[in-house]
Each structure stands twice: as structure tokens, then as C-alpha cells.
N, C-alpha and C. Protein backbone atom coordinates (compact mmCIF):
# COMPACT_ATOMS: atom_id res chain seq x y z
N UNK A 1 0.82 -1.19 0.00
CA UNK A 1 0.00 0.00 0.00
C UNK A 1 0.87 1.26 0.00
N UNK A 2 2.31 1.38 0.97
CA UNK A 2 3.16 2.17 0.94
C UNK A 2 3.52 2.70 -0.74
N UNK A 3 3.73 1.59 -0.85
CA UNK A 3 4.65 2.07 -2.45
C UNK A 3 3.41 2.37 -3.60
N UNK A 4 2.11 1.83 -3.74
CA UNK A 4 1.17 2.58 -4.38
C UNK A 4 0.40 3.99 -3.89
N UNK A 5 0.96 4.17 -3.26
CA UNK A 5 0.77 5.47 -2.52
C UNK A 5 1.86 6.56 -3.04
N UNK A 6 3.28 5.56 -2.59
CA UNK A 6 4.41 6.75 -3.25
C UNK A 6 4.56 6.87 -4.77
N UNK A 7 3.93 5.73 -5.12
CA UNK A 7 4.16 5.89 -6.83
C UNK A 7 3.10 6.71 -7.44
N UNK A 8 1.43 7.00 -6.49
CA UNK A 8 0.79 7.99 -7.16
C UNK A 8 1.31 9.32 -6.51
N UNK A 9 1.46 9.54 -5.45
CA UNK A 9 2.26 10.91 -5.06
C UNK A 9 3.39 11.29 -6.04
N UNK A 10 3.89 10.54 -6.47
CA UNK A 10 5.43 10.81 -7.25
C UNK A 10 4.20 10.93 -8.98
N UNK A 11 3.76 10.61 -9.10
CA UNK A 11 2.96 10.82 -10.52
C UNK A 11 2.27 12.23 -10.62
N UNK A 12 1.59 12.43 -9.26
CA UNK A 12 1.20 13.63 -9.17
C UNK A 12 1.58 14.92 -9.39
N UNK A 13 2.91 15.05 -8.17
CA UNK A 13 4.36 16.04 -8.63
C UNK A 13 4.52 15.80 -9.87
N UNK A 14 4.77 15.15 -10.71
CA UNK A 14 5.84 15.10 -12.10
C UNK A 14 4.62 15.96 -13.11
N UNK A 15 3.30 15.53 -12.58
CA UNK A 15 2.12 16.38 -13.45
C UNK A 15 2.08 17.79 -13.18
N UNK A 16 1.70 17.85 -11.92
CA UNK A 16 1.99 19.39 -11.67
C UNK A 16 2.82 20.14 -11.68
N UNK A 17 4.42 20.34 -11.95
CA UNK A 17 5.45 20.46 -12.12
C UNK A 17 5.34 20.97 -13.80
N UNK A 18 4.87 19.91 -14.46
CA UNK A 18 4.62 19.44 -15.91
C UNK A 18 3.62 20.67 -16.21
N UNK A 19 2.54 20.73 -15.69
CA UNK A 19 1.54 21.64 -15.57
C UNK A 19 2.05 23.27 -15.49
N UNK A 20 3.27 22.94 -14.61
CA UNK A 20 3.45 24.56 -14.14
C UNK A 20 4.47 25.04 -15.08
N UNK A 21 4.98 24.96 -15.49
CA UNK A 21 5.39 25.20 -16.50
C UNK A 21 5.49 25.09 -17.74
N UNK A 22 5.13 25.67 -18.61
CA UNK A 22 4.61 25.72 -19.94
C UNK A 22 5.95 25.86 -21.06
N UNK A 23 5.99 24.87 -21.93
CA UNK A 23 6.84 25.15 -22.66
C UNK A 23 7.36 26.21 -24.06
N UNK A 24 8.39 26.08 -24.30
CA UNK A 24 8.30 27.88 -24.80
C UNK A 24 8.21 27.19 -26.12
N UNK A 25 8.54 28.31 -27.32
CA UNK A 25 8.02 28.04 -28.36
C UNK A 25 8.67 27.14 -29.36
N UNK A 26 10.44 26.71 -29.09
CA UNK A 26 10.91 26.28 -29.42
C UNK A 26 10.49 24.88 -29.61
N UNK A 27 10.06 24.37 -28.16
CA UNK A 27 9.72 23.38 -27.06
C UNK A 27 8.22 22.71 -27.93
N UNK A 28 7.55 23.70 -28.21
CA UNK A 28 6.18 23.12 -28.58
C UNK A 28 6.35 22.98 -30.26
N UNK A 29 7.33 23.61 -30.86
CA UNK A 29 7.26 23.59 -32.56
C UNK A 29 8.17 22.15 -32.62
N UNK A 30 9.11 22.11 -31.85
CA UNK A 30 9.74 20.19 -31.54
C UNK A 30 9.39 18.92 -31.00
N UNK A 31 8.04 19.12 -30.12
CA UNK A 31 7.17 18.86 -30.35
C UNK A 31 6.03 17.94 -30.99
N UNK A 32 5.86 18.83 -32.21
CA UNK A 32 5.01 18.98 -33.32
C UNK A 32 5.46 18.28 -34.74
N UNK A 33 5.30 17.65 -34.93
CA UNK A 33 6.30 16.69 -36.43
C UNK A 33 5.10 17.64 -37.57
N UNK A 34 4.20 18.39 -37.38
CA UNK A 34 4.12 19.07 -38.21
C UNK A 34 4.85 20.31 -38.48
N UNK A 35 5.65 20.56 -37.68
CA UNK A 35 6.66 22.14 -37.49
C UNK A 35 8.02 21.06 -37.97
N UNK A 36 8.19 19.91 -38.49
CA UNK A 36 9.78 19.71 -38.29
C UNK A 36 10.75 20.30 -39.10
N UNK A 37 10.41 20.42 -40.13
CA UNK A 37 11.38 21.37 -41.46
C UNK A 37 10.93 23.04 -40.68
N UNK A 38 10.19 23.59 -40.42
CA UNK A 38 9.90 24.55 -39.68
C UNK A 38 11.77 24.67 -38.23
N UNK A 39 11.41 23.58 -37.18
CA UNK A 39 12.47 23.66 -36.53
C UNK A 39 13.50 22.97 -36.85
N UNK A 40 14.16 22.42 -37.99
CA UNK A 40 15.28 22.26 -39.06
C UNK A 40 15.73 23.66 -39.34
N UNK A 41 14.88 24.48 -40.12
CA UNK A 41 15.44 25.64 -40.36
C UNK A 41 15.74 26.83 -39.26
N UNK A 42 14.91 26.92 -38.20
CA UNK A 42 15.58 27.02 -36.89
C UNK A 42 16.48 26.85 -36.50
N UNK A 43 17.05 25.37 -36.47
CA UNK A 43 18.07 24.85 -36.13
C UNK A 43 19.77 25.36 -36.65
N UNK A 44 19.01 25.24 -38.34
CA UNK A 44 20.22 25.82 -39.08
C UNK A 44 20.61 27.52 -39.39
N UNK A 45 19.65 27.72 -38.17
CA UNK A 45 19.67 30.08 -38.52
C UNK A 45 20.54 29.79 -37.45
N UNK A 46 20.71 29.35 -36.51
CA UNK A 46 20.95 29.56 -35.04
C UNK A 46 20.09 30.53 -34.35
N UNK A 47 18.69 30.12 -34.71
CA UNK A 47 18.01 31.06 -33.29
C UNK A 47 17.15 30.33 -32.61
N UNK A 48 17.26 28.87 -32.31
CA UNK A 48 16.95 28.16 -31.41
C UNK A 48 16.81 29.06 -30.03
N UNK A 49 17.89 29.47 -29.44
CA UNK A 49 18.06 30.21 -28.58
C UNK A 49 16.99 31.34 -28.26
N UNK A 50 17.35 31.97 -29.32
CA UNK A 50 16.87 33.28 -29.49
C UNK A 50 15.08 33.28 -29.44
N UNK A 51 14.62 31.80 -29.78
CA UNK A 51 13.04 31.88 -29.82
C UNK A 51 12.86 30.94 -27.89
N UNK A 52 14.18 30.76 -27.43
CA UNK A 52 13.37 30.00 -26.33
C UNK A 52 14.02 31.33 -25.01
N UNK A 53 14.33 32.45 -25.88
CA UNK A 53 14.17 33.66 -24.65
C UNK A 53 12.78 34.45 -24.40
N UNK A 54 13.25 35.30 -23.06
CA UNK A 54 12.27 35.78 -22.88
C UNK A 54 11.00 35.98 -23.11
N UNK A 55 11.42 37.00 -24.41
CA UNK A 55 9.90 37.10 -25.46
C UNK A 55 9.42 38.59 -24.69
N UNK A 56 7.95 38.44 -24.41
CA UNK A 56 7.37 37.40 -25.52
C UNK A 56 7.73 37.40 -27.14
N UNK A 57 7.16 36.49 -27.79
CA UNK A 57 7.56 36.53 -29.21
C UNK A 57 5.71 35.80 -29.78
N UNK A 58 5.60 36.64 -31.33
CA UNK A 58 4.06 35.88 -31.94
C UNK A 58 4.75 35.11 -32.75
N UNK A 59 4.49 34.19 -33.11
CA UNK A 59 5.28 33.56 -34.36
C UNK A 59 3.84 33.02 -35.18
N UNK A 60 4.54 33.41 -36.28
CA UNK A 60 3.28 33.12 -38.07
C UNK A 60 4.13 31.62 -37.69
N UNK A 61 4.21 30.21 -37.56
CA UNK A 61 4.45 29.13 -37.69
C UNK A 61 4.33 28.34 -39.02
N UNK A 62 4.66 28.50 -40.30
CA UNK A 62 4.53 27.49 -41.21
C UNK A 62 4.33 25.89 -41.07
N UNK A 63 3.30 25.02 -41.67
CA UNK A 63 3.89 23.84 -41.58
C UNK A 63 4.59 23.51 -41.86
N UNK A 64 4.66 21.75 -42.31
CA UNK A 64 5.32 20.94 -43.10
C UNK A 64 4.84 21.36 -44.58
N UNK A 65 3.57 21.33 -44.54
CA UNK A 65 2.89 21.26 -45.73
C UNK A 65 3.34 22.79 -46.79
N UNK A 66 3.11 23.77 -45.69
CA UNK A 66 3.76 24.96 -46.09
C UNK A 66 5.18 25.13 -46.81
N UNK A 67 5.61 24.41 -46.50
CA UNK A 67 7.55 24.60 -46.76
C UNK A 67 7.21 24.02 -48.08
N UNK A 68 6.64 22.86 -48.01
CA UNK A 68 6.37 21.90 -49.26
C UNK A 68 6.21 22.98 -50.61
N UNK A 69 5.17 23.84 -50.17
CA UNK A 69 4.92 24.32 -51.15
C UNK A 69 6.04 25.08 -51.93
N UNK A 70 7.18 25.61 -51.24
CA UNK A 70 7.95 26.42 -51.87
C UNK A 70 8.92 25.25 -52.87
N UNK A 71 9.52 25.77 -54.04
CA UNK A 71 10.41 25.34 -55.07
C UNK A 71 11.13 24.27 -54.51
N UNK A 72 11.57 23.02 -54.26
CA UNK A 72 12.50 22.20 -53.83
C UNK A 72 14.25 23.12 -53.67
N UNK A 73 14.22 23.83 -54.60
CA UNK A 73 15.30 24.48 -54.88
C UNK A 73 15.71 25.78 -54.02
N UNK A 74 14.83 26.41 -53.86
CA UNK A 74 14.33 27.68 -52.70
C UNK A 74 14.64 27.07 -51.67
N UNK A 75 13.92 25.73 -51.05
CA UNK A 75 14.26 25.63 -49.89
C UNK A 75 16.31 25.24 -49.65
N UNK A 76 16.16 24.31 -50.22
CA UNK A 76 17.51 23.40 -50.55
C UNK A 76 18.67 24.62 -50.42
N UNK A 77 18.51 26.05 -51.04
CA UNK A 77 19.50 26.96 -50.84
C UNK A 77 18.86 28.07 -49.97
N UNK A 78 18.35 27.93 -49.38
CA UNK A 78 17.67 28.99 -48.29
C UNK A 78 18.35 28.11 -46.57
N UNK A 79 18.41 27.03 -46.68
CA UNK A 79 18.91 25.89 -46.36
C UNK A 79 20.84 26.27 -45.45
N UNK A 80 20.90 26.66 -46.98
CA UNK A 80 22.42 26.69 -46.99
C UNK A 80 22.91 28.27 -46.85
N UNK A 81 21.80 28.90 -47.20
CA UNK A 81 22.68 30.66 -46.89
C UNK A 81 21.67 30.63 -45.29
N UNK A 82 22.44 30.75 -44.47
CA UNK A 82 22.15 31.44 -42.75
C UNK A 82 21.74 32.69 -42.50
N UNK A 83 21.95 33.62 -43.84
CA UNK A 83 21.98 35.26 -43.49
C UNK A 83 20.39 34.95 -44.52
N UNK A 84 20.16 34.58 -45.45
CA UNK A 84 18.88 34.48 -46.25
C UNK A 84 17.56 33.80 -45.01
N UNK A 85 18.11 33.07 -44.77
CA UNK A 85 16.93 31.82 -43.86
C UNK A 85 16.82 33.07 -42.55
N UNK A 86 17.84 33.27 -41.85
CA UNK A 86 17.33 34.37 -40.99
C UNK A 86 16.25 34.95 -40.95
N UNK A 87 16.86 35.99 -42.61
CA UNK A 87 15.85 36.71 -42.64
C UNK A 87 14.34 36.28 -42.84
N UNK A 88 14.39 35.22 -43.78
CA UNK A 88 12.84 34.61 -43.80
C UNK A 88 12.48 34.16 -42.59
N UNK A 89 13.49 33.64 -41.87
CA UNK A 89 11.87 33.14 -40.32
C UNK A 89 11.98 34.00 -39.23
N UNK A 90 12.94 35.43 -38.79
CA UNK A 90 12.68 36.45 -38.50
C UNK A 90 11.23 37.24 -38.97
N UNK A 91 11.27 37.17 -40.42
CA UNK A 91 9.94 37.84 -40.93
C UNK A 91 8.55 36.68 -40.23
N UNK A 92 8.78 36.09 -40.02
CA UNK A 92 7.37 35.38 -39.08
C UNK A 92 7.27 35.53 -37.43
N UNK A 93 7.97 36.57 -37.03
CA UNK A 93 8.01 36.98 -35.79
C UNK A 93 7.68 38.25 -35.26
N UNK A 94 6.69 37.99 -34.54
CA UNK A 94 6.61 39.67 -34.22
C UNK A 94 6.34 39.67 -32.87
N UNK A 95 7.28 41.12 -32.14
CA UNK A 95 7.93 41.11 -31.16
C UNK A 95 6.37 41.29 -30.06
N UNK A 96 6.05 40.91 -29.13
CA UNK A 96 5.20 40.96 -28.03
C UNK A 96 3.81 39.44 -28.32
N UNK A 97 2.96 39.43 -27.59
CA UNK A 97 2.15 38.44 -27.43
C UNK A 97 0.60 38.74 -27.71
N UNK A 98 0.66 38.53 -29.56
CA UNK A 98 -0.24 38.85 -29.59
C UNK A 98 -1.62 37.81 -30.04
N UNK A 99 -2.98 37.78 -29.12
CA UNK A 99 -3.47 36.74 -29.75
C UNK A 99 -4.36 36.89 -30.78
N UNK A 100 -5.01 35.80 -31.23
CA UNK A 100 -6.35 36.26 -31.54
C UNK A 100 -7.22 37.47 -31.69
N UNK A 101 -8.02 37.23 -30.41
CA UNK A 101 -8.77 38.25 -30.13
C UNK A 101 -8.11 39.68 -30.44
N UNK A 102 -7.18 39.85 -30.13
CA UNK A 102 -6.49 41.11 -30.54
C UNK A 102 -6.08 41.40 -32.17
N UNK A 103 -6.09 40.65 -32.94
CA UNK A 103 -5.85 40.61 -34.29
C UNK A 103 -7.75 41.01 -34.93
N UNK A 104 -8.70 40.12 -34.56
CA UNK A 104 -9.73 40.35 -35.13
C UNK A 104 -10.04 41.85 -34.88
N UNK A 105 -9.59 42.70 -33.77
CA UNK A 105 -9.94 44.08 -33.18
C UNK A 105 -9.09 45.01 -34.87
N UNK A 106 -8.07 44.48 -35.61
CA UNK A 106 -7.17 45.14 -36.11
C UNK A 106 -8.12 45.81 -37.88
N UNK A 107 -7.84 46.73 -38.13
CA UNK A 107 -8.64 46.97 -39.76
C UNK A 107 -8.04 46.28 -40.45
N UNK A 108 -8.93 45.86 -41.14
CA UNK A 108 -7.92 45.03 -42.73
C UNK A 108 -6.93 45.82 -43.18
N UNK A 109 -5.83 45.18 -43.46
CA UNK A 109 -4.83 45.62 -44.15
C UNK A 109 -4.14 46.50 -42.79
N UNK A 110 -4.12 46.32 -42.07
CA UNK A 110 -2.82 47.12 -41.14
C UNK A 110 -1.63 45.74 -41.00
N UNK A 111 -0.44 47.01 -40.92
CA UNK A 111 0.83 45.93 -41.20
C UNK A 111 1.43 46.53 -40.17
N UNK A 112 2.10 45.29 -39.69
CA UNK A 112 2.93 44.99 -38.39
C UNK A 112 4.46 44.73 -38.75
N UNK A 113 5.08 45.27 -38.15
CA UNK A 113 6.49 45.21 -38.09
C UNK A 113 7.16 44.13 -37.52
N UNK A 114 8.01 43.37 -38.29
CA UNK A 114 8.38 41.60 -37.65
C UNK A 114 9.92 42.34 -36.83
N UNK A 115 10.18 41.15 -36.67
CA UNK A 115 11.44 41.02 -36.03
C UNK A 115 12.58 41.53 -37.30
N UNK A 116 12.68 40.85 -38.55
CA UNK A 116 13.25 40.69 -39.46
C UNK A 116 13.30 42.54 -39.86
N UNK A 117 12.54 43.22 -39.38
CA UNK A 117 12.20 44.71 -39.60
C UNK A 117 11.56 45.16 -40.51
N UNK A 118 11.02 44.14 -41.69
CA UNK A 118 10.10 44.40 -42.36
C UNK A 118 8.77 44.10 -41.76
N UNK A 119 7.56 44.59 -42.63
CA UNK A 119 6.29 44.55 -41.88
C UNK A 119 5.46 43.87 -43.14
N UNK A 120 4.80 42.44 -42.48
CA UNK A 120 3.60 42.01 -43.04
C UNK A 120 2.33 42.86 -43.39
N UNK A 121 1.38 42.07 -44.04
CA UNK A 121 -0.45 42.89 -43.42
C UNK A 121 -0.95 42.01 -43.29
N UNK A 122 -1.89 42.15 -42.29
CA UNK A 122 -2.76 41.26 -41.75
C UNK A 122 -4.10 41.69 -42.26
N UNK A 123 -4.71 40.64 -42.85
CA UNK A 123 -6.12 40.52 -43.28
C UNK A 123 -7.33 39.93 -42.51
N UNK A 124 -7.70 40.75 -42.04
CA UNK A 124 -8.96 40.16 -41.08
C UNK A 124 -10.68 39.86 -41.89
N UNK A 125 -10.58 39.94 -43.50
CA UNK A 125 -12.12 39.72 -43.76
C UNK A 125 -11.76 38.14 -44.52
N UNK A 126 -12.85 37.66 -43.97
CA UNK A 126 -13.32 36.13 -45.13
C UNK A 126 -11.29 35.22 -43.83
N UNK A 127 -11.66 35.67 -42.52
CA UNK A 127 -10.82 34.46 -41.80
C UNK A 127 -9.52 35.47 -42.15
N UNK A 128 -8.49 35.33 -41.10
CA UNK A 128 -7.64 35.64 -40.96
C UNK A 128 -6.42 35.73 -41.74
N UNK A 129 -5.69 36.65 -42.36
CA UNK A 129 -4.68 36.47 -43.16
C UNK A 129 -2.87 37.03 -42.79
N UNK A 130 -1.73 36.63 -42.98
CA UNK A 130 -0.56 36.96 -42.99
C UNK A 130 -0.08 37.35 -44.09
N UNK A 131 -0.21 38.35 -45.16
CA UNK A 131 0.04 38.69 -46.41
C UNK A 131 -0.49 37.79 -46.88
N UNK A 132 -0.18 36.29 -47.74
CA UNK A 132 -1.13 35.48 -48.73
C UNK A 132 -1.33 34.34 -48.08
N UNK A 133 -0.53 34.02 -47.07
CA UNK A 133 -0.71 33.10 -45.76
C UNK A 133 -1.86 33.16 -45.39
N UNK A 134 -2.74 31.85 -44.90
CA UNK A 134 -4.13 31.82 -43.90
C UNK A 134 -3.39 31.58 -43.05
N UNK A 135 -4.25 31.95 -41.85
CA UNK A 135 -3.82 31.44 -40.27
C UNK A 135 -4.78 30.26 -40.20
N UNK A 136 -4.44 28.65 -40.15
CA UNK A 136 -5.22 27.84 -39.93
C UNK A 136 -5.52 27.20 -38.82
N UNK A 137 -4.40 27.79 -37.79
CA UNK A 137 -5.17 28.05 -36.32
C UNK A 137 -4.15 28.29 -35.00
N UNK A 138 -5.14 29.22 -34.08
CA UNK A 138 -4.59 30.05 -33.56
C UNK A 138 -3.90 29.96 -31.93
N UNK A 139 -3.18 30.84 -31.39
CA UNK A 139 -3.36 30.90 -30.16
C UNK A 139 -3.28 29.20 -29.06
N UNK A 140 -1.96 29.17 -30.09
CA UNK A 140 -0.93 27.77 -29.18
C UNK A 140 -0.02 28.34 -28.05
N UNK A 141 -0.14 28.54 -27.02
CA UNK A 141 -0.14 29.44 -25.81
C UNK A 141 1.46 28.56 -25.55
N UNK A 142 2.69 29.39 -25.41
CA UNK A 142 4.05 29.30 -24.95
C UNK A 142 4.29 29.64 -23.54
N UNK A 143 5.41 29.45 -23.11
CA UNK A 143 5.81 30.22 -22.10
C UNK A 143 6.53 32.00 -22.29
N UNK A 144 7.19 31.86 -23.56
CA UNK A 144 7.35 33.27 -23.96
C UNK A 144 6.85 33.77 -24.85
N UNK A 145 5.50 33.44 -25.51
CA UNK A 145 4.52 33.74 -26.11
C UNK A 145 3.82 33.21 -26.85
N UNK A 146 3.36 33.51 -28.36
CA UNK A 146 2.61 33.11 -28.80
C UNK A 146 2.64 32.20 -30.31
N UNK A 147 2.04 31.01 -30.27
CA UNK A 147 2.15 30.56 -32.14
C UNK A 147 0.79 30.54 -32.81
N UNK A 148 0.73 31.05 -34.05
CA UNK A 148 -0.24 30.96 -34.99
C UNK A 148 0.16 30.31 -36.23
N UNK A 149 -0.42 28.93 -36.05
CA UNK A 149 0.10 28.14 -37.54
C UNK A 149 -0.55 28.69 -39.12
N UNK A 150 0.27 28.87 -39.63
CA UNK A 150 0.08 29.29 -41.24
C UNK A 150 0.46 28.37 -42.18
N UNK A 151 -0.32 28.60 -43.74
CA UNK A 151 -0.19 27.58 -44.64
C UNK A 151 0.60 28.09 -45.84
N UNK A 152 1.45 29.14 -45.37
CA UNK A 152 2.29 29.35 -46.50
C UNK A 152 3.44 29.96 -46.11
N UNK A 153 4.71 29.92 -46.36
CA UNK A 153 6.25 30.43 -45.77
C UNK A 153 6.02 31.55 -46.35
N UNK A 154 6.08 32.75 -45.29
CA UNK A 154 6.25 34.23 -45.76
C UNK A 154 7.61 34.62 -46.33
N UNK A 155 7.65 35.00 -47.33
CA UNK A 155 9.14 35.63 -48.10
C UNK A 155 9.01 36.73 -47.68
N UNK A 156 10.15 37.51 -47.29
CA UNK A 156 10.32 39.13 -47.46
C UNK A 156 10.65 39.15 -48.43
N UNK A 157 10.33 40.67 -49.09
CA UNK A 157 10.34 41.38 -50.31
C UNK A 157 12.05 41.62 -50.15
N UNK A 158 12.74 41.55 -51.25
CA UNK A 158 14.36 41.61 -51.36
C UNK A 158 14.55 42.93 -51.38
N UNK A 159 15.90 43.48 -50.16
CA UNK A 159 16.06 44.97 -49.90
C UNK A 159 16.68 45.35 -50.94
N UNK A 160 16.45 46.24 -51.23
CA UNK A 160 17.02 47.48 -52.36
C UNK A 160 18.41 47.98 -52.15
């Protein structure tokens, strides 16, 4: 009786513990075998780090399916330049925690400034939009903020 006692007490702690802390965004896109080329290219920017600080941080999240869509070739050398890939999954970040509810409050067509320092627009008529990206769903709650999965890899426009 002792030891089924200590083995649900010890189950309990490991839940609540588990419970109390929420994992950050890195944590939940690794996770996810639908984010894995998502945290591959993570992996290979070096900002693993950088997404499991503070924050908060919103992240536009691409799938699998998303990446798919781009050129085999696009990805394959987006892959290999670190200063290019940066900049593309920087541009799916934007700095504070923003959810939902706060996006539907926004007018169509207002654009937000990413991390990357360029600025998306967000489309709020006919369901939610990230420039040509849908948001196919929202408000996957981190410890340093926020993910909204999207169905298409946002490109920044090439600087001048």
C-alpha cells in the first residue's frame, strides 16, 4: 500500500510540475512533427536560442505542408545561406504576445512590423490572413509567447 501510494504521489508532482510550466516556443514547434522542417530551419539560422528567450515573441508558424509548397530548390539553398533563412523566419516573428482576439480588433490591411524589420499585413475579412498566408489556427499558448500556424512560408520582399 506504501509504495502505491508513493508511486501515485510521485505521478502527481511530475504532473503538476509538468503543468506549471509551460513550454516555450521552441519546445512546442519540436514537439510537433508538423513544425519539423519549420524547426530544421531554426536549427540551421541559429536562433533556437533566441526563440526560447524571454519574449514574448508571436510567431506566423509554417507547416510541413507549407515549406512543401515552396520550389525544392528555394528551400535546398535557403537551407544553406544562414543570413537568407534568418531573414525569412525572422519575418514570421513579431515582437510581443499577440493573440487572436487582438488581431480580429485590427482593420484590414494594417501591417505589423516583424522582427526581421520588415512589416507584413494582416487581413482580417473572409478568416484571418498573414500577407497570402491563412492562419489555420490560432493561439498555441508558450511560455514566452505566442504561435499561430500558417499555410504558406512568408518571403520578405528583397532589400534594395
Amino acid at each position: 500500500m506504501k509504495l502505491y501510494t508513493a508511486v501515485i504521489a510521485g505521478l502527481l508532482l511530475a504532473v503538476s510540475s509538468t503543468a506549471a510550466k509551460a513550454e516555450d516556443i521552441v519546445g512546442i514547434a519540436a514537439g510537433n512533427k508538423d513544425f519539423s522542417t519549420l524547426v530544421t530551419a531554426v536549427k540551421a539560422a541559429g536562433l533556437v536560442e533566441t526563440l526560447q528567450g524571454e519574449g514574448p515573441f508571436t510567431v506566423f508558424a509554417p507547416t510541413n505542408a507549407a515549406f512543401a509548397k515552396l520550389p525544392k530548390a528555394t528551400l535546398e539553398a535557403l537551407l544553406k545561406d544562414k543570413k537568407a533563412l534568418t531573414a525569412v523566419l525572422t519575418y514570421h516573428v513579431v515582437a510581443g504576445k499577440v493573440m487572436a482576439a487582438d488581431v480580429v480588433k485590427l482593420k484590414d490591411g494594417t501591417k505589423v512590423k516583424t522582427v526581421n524589420g520588415a512589416e507584413v499585413k494582416i487581413g482580417t475579412k473572409k478568416g484571418v490572413k498573414v500577407n497570402n498566408s491563412n492562419v489555420v489556427k490560432t493561439d498555441i499558448e508558450a511560455s514566452n509567447g505566442v504561435i499561430h500556424v500558417i499555410d504558406t512560408v512568408l518571403i520578405p520582399k528583397a532589400k534594395k
